[in-house]
N, C-alpha and C. Protein backbone atom coordinates (compact mmCIF):
# COMPACT_ATOMS: atom_id res chain seq x y z
N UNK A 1 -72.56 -100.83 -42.44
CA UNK A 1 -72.13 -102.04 -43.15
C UNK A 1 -71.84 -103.18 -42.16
N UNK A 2 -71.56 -102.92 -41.04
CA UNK A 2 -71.27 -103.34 -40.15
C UNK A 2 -72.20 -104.74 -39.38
N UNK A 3 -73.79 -103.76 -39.19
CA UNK A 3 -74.70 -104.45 -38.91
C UNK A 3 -74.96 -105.86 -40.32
N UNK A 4 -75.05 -105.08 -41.50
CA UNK A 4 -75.70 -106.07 -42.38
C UNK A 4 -74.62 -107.54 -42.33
N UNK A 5 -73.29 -107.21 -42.22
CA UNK A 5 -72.39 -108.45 -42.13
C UNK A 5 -73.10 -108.85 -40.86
N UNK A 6 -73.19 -108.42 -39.81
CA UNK A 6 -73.41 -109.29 -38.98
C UNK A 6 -75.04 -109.40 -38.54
N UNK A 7 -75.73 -109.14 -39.31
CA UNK A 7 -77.28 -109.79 -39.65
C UNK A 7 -77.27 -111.15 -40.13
N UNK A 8 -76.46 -110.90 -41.51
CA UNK A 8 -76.41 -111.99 -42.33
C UNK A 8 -75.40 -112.87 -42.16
N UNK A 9 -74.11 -112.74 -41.22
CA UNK A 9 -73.80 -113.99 -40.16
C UNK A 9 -74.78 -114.59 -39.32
N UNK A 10 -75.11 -114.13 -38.69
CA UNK A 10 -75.89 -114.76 -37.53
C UNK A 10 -77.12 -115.41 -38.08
N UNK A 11 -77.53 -114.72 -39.04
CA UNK A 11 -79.03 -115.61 -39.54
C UNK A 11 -78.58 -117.03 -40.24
N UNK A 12 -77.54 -116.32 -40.80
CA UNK A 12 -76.75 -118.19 -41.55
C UNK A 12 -76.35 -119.01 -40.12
N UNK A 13 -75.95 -118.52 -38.69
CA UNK A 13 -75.47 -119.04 -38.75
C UNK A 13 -76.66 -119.71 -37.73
N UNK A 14 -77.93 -118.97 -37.13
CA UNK A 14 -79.03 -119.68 -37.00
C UNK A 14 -79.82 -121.09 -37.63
N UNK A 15 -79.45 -120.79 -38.52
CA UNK A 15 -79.92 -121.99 -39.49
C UNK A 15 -79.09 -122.55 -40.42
N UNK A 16 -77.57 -122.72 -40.42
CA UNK A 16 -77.32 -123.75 -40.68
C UNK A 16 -76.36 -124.55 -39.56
N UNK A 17 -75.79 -123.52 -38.48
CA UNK A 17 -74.40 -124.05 -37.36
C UNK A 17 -74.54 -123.01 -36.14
N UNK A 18 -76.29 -124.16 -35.80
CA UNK A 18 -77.03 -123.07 -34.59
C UNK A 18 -76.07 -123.35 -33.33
N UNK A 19 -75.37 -124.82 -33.34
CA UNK A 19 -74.46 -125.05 -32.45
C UNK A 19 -72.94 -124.37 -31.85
N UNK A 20 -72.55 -124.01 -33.46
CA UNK A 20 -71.30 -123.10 -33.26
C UNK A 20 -71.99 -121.71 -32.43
N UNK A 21 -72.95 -121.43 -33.04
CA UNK A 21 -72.83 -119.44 -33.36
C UNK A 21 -73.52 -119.35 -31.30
N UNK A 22 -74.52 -120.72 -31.20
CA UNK A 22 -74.49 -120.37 -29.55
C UNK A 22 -73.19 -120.28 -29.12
N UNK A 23 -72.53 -121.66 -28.91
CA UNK A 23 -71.06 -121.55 -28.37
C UNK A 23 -70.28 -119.86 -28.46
N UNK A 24 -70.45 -119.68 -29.69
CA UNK A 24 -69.66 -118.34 -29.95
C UNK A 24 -70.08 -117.53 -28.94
N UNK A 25 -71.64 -117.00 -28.56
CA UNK A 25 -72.12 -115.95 -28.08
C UNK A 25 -71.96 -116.08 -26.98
N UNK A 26 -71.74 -117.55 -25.95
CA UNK A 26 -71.35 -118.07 -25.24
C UNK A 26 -70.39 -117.33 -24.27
N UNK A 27 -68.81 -117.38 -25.33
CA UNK A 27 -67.83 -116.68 -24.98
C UNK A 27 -67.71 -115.57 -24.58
N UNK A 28 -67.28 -115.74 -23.24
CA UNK A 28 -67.07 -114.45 -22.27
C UNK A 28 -66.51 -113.03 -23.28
N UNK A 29 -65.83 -113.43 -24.14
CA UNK A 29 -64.99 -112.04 -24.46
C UNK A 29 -65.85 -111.91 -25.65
N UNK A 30 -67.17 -112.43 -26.39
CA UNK A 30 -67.74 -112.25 -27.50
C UNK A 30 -68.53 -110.96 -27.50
N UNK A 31 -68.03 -109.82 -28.15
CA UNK A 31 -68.66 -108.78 -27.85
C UNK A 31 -70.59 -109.25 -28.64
N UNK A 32 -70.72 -109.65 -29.52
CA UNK A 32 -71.88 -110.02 -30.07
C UNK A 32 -72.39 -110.56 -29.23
N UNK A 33 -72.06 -111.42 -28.12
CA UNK A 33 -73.04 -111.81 -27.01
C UNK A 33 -73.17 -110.84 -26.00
N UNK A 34 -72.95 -109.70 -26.57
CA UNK A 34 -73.55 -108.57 -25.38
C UNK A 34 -74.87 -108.14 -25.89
N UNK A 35 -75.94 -107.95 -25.12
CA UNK A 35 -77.02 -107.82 -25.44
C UNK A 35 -77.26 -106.40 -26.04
N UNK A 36 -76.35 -105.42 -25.60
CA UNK A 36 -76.52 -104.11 -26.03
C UNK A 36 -76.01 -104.11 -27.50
N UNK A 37 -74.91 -104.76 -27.77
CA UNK A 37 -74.23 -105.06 -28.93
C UNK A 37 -75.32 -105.53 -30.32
N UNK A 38 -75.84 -106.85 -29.38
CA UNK A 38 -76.29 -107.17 -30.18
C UNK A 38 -77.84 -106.93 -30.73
N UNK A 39 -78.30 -105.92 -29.92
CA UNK A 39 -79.55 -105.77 -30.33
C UNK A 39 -79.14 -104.24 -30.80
N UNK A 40 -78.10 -103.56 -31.30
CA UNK A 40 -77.66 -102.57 -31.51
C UNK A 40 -77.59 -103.13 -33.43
N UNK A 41 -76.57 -103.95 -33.57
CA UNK A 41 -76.06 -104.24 -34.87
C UNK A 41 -76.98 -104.79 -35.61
N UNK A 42 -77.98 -106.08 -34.54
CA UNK A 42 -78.80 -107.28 -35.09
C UNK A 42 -79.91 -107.01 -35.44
N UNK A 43 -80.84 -107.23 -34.02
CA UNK A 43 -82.00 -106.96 -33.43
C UNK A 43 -83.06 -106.30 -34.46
N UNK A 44 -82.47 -104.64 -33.98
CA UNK A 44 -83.13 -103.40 -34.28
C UNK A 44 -83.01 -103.13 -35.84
N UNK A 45 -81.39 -103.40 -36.24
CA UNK A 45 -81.69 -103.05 -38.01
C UNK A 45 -82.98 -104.35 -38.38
N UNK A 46 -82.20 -105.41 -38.26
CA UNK A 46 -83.32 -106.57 -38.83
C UNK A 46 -84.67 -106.24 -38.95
N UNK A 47 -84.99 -105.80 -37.30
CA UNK A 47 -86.69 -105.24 -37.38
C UNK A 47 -86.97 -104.07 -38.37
N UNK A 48 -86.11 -103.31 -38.08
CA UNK A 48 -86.41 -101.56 -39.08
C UNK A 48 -86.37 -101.95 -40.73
N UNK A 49 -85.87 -103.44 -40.97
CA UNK A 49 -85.73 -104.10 -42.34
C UNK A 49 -87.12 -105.06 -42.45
N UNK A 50 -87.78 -105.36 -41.53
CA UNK A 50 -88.94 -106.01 -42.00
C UNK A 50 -90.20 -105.06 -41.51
N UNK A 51 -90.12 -103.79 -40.78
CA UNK A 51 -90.82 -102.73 -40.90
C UNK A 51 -91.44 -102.23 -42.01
N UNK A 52 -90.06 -101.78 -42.82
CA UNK A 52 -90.23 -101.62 -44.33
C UNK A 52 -91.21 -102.60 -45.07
N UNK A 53 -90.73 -104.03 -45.28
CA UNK A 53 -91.32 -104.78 -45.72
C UNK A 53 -92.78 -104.91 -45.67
N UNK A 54 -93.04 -104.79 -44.15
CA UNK A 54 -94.48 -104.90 -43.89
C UNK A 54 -95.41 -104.06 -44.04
N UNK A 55 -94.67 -102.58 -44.39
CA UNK A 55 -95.26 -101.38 -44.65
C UNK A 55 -95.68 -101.55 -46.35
N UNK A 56 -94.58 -101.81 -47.12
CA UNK A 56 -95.02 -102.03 -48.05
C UNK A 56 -96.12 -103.03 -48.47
N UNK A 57 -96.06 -103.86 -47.78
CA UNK A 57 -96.87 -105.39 -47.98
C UNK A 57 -98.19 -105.10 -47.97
N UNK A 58 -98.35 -104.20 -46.29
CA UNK A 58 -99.79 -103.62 -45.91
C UNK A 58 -100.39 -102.64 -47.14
N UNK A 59 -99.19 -101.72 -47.44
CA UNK A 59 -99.96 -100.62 -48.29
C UNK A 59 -100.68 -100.83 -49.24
N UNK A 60 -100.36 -102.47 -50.27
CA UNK A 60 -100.87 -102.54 -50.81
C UNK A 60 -101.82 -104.17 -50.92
N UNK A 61 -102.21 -104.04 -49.90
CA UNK A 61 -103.64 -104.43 -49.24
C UNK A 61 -103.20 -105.96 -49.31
N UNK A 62 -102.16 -106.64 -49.47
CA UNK A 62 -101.62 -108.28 -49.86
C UNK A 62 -102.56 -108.55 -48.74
N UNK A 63 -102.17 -108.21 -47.65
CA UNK A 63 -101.97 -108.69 -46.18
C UNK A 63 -103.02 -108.88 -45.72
N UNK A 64 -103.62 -107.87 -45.57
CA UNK A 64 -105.00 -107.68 -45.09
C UNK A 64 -105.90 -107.84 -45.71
N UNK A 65 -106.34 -108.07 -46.80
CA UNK A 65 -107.16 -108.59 -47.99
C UNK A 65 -106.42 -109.26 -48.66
N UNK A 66 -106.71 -110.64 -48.30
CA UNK A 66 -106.16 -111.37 -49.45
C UNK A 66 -106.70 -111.78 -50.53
N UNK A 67 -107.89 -111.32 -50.88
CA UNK A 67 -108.55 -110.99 -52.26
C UNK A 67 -108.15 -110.24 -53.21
N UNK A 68 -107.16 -108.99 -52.33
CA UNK A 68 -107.24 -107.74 -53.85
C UNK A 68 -106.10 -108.44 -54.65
N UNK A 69 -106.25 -108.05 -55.30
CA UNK A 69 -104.71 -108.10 -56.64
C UNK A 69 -103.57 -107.68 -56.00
N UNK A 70 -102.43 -108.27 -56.60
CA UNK A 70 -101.53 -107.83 -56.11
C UNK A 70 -100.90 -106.34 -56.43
N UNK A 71 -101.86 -105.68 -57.59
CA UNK A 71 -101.85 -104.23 -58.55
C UNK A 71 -102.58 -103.38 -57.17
N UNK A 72 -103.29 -103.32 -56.31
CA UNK A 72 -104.00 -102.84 -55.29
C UNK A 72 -103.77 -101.75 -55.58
N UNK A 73 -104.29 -100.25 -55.29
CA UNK A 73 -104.15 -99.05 -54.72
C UNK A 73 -103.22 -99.30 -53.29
N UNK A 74 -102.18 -98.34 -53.51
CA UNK A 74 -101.36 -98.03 -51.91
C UNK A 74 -102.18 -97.52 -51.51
N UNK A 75 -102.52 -97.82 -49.92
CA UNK A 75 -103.23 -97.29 -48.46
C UNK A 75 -102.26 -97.16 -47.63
N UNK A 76 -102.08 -95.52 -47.13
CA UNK A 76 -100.48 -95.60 -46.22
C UNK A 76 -101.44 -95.97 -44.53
N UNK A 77 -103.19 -95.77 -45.38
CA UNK A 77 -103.80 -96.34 -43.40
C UNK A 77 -103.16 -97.54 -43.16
N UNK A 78 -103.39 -98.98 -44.10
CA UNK A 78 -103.32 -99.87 -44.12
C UNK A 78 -102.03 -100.23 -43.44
N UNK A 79 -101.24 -99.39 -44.81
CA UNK A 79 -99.48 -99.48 -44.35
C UNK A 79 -98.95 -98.77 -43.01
N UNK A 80 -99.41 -98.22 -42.45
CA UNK A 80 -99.35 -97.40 -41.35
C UNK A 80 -99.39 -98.80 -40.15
N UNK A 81 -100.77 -99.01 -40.07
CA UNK A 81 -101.37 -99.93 -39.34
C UNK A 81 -100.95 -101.35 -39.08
N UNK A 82 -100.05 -101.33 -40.34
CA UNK A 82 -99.57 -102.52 -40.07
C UNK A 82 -97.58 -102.70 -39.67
N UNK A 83 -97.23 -101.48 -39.92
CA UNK A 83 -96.08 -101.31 -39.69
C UNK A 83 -95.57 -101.27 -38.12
N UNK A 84 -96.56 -100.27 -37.43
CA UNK A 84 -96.80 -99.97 -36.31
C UNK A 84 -96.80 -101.50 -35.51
N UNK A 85 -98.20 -102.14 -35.53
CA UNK A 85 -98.12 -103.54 -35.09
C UNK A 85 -96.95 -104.58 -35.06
N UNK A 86 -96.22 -104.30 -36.30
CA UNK A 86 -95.09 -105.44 -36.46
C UNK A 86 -94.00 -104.74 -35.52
N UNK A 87 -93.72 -103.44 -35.57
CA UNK A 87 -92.72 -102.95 -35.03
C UNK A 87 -93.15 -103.07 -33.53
N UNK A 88 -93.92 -102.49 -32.75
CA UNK A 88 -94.46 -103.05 -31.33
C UNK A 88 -94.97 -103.94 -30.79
N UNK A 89 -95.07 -105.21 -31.70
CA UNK A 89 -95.16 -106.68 -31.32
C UNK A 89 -93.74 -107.29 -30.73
N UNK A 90 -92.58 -106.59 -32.26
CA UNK A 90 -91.48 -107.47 -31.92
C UNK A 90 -90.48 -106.62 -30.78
N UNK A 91 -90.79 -105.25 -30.81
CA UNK A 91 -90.04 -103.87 -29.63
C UNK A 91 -90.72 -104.66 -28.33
N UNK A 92 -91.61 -104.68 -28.18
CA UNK A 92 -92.43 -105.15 -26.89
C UNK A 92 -92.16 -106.41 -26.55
N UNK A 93 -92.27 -108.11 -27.36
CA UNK A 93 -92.62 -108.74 -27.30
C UNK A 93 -91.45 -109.46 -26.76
N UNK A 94 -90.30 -109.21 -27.17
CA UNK A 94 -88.94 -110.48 -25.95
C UNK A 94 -89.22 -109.58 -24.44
N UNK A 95 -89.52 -108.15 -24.10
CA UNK A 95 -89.24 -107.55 -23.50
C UNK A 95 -90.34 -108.78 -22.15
N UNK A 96 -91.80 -109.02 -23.06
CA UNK A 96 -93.29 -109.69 -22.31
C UNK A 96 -92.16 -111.31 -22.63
N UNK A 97 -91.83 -112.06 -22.79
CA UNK A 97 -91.46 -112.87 -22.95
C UNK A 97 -90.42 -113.50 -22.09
N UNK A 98 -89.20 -112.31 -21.82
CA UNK A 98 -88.15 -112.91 -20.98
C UNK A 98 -89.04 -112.62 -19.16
N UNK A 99 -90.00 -111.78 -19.07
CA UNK A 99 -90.48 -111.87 -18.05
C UNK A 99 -91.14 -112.58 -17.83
N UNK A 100 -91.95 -113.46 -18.57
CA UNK A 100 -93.17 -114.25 -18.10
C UNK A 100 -91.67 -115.42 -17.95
N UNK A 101 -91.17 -115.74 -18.89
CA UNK A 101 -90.15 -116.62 -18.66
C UNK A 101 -88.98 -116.61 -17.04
N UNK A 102 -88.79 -115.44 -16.77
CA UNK A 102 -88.38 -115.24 -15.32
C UNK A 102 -88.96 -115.26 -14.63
N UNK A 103 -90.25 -114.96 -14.47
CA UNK A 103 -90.95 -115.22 -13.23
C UNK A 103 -91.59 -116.25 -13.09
N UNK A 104 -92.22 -116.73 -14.44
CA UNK A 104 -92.88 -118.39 -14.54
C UNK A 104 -91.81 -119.46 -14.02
N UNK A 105 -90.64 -119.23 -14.58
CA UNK A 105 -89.27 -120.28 -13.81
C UNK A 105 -88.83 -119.81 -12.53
N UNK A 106 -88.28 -119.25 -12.20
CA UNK A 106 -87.41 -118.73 -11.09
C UNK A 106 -88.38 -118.76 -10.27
N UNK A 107 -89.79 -118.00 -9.89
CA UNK A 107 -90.66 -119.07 -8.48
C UNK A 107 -90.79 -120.06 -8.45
N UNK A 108 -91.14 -121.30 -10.03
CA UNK A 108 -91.29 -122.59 -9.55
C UNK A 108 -89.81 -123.17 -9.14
N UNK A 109 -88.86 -122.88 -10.23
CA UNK A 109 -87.53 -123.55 -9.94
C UNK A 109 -86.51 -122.89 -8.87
N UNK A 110 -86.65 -121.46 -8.89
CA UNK A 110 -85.40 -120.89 -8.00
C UNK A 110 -84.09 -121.07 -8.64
N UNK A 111 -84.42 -120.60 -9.86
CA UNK A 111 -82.99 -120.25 -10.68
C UNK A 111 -83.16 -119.21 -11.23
N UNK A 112 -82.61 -118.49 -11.42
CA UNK A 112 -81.99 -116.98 -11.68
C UNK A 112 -81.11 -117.16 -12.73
N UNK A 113 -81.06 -116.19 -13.87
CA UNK A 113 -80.23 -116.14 -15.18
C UNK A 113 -80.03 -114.75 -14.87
N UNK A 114 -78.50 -114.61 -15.48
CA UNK A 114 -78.12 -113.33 -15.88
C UNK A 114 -78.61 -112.28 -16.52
N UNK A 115 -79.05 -111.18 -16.38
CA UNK A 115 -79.72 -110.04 -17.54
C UNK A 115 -79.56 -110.67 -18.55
N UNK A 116 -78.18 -110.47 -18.46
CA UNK A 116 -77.73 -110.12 -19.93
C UNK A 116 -77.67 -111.68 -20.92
N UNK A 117 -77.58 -112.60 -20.30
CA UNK A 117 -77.49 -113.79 -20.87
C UNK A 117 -79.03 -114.43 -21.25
N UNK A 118 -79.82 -113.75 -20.63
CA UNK A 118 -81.95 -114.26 -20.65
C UNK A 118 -81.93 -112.95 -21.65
N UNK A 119 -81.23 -111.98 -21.89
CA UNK A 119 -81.34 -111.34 -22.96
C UNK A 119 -81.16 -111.42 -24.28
N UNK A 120 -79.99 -111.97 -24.28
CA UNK A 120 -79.72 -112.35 -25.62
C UNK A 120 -80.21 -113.49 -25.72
N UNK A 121 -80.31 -114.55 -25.16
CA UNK A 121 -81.10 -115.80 -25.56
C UNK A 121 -82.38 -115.58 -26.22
N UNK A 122 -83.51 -114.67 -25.73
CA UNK A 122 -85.02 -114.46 -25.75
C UNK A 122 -84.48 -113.32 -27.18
N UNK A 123 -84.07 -112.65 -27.18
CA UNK A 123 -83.82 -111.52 -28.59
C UNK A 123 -83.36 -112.55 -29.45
N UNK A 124 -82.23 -113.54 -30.12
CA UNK A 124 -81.97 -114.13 -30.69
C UNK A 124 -83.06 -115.32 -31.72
N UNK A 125 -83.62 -115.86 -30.22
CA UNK A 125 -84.49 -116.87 -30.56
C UNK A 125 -85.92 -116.31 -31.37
N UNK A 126 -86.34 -114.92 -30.81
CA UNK A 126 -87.35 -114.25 -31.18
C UNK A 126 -86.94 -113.55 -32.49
N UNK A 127 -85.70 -113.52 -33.21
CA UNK A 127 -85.26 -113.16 -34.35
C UNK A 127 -85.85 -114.38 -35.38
N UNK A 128 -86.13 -115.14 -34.69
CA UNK A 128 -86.07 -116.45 -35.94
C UNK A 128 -87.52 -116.34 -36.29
N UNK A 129 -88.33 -115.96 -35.26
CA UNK A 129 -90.20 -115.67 -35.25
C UNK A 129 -90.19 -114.46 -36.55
N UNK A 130 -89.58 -113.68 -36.13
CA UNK A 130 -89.94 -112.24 -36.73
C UNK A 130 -89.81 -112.96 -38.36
N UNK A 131 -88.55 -113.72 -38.77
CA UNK A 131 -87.93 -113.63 -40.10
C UNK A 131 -88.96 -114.70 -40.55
N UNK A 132 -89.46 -115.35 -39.67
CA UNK A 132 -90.47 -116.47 -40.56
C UNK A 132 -91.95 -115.60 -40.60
N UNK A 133 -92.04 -114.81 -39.99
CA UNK A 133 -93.80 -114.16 -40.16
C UNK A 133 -92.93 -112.73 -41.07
N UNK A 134 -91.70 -112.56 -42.09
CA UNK A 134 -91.61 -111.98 -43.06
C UNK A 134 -91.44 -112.77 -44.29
N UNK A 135 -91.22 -113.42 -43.91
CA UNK A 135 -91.21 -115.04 -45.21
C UNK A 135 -92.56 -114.86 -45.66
N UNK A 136 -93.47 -115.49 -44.45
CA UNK A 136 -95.00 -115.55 -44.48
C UNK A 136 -95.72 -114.06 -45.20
N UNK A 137 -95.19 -113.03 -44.83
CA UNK A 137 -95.41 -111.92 -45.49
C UNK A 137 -95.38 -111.71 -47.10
N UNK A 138 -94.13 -112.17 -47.42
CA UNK A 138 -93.64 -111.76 -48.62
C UNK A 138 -94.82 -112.75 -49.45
N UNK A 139 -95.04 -113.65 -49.14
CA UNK A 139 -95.59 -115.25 -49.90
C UNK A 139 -96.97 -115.57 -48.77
N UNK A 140 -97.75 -114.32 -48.90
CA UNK A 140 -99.13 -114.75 -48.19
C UNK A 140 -99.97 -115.73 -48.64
N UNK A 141 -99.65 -116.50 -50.02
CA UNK A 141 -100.75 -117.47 -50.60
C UNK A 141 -100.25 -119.13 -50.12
N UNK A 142 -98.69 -119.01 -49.49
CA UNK A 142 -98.31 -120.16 -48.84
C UNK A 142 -98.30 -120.23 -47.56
N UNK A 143 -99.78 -120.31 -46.81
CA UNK A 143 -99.55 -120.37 -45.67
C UNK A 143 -98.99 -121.68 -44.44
N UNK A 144 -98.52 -122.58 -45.87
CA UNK A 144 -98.07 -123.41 -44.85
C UNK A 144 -96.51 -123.37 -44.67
N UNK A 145 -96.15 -121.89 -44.78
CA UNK A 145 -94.45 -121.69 -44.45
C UNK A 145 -94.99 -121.21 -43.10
N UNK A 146 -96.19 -121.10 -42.40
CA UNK A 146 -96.32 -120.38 -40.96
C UNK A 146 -95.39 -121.73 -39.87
N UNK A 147 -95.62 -123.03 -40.75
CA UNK A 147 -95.04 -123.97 -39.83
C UNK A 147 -93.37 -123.98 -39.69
N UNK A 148 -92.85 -123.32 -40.20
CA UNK A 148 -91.36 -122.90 -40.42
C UNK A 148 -91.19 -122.18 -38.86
N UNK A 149 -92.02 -121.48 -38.29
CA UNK A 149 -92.22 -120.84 -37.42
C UNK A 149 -92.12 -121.94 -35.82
N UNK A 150 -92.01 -122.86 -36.10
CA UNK A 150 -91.72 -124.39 -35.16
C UNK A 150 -90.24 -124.72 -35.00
N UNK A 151 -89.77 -124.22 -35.58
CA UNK A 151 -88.05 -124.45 -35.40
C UNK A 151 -87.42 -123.34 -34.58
N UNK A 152 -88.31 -122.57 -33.83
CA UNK A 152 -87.87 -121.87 -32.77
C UNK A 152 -87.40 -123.00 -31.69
N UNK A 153 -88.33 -124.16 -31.62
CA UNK A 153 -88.43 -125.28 -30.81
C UNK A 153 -87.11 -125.97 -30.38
N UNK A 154 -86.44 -125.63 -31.99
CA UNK A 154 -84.99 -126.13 -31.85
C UNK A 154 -84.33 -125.23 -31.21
N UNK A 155 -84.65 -124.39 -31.80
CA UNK A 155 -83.45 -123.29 -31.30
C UNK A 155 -83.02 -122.95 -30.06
N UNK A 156 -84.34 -122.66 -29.57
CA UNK A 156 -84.72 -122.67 -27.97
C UNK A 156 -83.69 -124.05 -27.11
N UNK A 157 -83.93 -125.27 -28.04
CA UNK A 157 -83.49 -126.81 -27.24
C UNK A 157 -82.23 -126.35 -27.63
N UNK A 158 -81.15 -125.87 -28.25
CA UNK A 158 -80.02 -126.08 -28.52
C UNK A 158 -79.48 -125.03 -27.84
N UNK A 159 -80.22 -123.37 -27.54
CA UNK A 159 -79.35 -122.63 -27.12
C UNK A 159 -79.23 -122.58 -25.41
N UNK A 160 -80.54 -123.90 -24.90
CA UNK A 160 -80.87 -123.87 -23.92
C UNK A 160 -79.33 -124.93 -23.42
N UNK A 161 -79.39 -125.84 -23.79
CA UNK A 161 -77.81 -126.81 -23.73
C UNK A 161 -76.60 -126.30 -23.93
N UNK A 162 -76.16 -124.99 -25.00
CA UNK A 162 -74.77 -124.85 -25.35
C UNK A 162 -74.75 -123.13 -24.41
N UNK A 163 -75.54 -122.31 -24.76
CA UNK A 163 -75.66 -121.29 -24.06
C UNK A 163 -76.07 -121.04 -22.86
N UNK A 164 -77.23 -121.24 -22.74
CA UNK A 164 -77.51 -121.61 -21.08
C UNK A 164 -76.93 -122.30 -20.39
N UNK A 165 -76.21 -123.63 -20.89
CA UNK A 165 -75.42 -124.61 -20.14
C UNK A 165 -76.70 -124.96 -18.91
N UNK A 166 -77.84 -124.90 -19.22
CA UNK A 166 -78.77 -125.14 -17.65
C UNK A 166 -79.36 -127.08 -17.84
N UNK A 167 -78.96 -127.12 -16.55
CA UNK A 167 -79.05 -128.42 -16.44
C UNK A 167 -80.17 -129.13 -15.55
N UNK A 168 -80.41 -128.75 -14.61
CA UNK A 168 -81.43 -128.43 -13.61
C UNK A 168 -83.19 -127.74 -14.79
N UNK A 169 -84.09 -129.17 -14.53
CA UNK A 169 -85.54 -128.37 -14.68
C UNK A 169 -85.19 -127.93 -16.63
N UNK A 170 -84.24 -128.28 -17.25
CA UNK A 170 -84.40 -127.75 -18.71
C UNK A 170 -85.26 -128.55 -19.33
N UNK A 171 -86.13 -129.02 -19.50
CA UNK A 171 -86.91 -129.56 -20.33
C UNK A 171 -88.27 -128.79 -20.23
N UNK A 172 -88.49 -128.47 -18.56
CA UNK A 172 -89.55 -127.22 -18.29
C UNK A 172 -89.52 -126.28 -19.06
N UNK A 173 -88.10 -125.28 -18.66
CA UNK A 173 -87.77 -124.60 -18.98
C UNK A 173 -88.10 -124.31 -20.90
N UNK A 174 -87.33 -125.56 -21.79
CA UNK A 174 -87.15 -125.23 -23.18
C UNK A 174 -89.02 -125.11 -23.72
N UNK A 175 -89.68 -125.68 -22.51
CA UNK A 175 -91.16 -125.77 -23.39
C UNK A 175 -91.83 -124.29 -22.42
N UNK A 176 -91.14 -123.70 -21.46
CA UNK A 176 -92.14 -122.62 -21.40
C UNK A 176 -91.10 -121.49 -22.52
N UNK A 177 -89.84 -121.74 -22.66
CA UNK A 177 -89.04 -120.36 -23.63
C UNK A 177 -90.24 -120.90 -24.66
N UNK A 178 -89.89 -121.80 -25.32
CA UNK A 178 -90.27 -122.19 -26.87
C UNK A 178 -92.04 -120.97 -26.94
N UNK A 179 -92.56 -121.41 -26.01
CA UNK A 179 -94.07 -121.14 -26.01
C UNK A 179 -94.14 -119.63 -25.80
N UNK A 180 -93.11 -119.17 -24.71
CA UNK A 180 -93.25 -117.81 -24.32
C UNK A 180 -92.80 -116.98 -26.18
N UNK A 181 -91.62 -117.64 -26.30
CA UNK A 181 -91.13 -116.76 -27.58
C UNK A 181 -91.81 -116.62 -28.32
N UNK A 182 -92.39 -117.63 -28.85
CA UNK A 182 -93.24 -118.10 -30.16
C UNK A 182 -94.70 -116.91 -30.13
N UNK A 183 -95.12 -117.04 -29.09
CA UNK A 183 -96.79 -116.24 -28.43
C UNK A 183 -96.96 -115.14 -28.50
N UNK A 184 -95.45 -114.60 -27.76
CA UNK A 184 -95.52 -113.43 -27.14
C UNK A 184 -95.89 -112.21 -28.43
N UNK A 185 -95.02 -112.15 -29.14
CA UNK A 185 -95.71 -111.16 -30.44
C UNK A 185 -97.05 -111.32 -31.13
N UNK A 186 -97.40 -112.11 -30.92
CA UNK A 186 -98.86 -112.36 -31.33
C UNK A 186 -100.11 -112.40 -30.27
N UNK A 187 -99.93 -112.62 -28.73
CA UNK A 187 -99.70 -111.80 -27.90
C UNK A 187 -100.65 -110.09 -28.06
N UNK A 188 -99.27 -109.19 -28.27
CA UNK A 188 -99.19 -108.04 -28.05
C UNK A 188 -100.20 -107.42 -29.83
N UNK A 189 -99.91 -108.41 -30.65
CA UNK A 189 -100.70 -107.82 -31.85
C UNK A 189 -101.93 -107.93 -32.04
N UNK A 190 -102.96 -109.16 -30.88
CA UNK A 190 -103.79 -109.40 -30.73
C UNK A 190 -104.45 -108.40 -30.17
N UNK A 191 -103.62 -107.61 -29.25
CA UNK A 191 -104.38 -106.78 -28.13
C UNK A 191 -104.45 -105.38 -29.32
N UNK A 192 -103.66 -105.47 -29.76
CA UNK A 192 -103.66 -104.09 -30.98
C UNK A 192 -104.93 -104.02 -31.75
N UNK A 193 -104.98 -105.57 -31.78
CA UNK A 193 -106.17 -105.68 -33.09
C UNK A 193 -107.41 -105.15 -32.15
N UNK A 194 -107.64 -105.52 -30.70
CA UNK A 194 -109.00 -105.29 -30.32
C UNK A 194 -108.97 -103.94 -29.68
N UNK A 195 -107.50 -103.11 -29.34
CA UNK A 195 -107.69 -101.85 -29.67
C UNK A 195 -108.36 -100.82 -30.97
N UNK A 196 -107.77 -101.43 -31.72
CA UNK A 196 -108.29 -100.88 -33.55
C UNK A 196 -109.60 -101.24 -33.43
N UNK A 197 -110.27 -101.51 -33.08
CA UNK A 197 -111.84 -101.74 -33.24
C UNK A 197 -112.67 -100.85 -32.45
């Protein structure tokens, strides 16, 4: 019960008082800004909650044919195939993300972030990707909610100022996070797809 209160804090508080809830995570004594914490309560249920989703979505062919009816025959290949992908896009994808982001910055700039603070920043921000390509899921005939998926841009600019506090080179910085976050799962699902073939 624990996690779902604090799923459904943090996602409110992503999108409506992205300013407070950085500040909050901010705080030295905020156990939720521990990365273990928070990819314990947040993270991992959230994903194992749009797992489901996507399993169902796939099984019955929405996703991947967007011709059949929405009455389809369940395919657990389909649903299989696509569960798998979502779950090791988003397991994999801050992991490819906070690295290209540390090593792409820190040789050009020579700044160094905390584990744990390039952790929760890159998991947080990459929460907002996942929940808009389940939006996009649920409502495959509106594909212009994929542009909802652009307000990482903010997120990235705001948690880069109140959380990062980085002052030095941030404007670099918010356009390689924004790009790394945004990519990186699509990325890793791309390479899936030309495995499956």
């Amino acid at each position: 019960m624990e996690e779902l209160r604090f799923i459904l804090k943090y996602v409110s508080g992503l999108l409506s008082r992205t300013d407070e809830t950085w500040a909050r995570l901010a705080e030295p004594d905020c156990k939720e800004g521990q990365a273990d914490y928070m990819l314990r309560c947040y993270y991992w249920p959230m994903m194992g909650v749009g797992a489901l989703i996507i399993f169902l979505l796939h099984g019955n062919g929405v996703m991947l044919h967007s011709k059949l009816p929405f009455d389809a025959p369940f395919s657990l290949e389909y649903a299989m195939k696509g569960m798998v992908a979502f779950v090791l896009s988003y397991a994999a994808g801050p992991t490819l993300a906070r690295l290209l982001l540390q090593q792409c910055f820190s040789s050009l700039t020579h700044i160094h972030f905390d584990k744990n603070q390039i952790e929760v920043f890159v998991h947080y921000c990459m929460s907002i990707v996942m929940l808009v390509e389940l939006l996009c899921a649920c409502l495959p005939y509106f594909t212009f909610l994929s542009f909802i998926g652009l307000y990482v841009i903010y997120i990235v600019y705001v948690g880069t100022d109140v959380y990062l506090k980085l002052q030095t080179a941030r404007n670099f910085f918010m356009t390689l996070a924004a790009a790394f976050i945004y990519f990186s799962p699509r990325i890793i699902s791309g390479l899936l797809a030309i495995f499956e073939k």
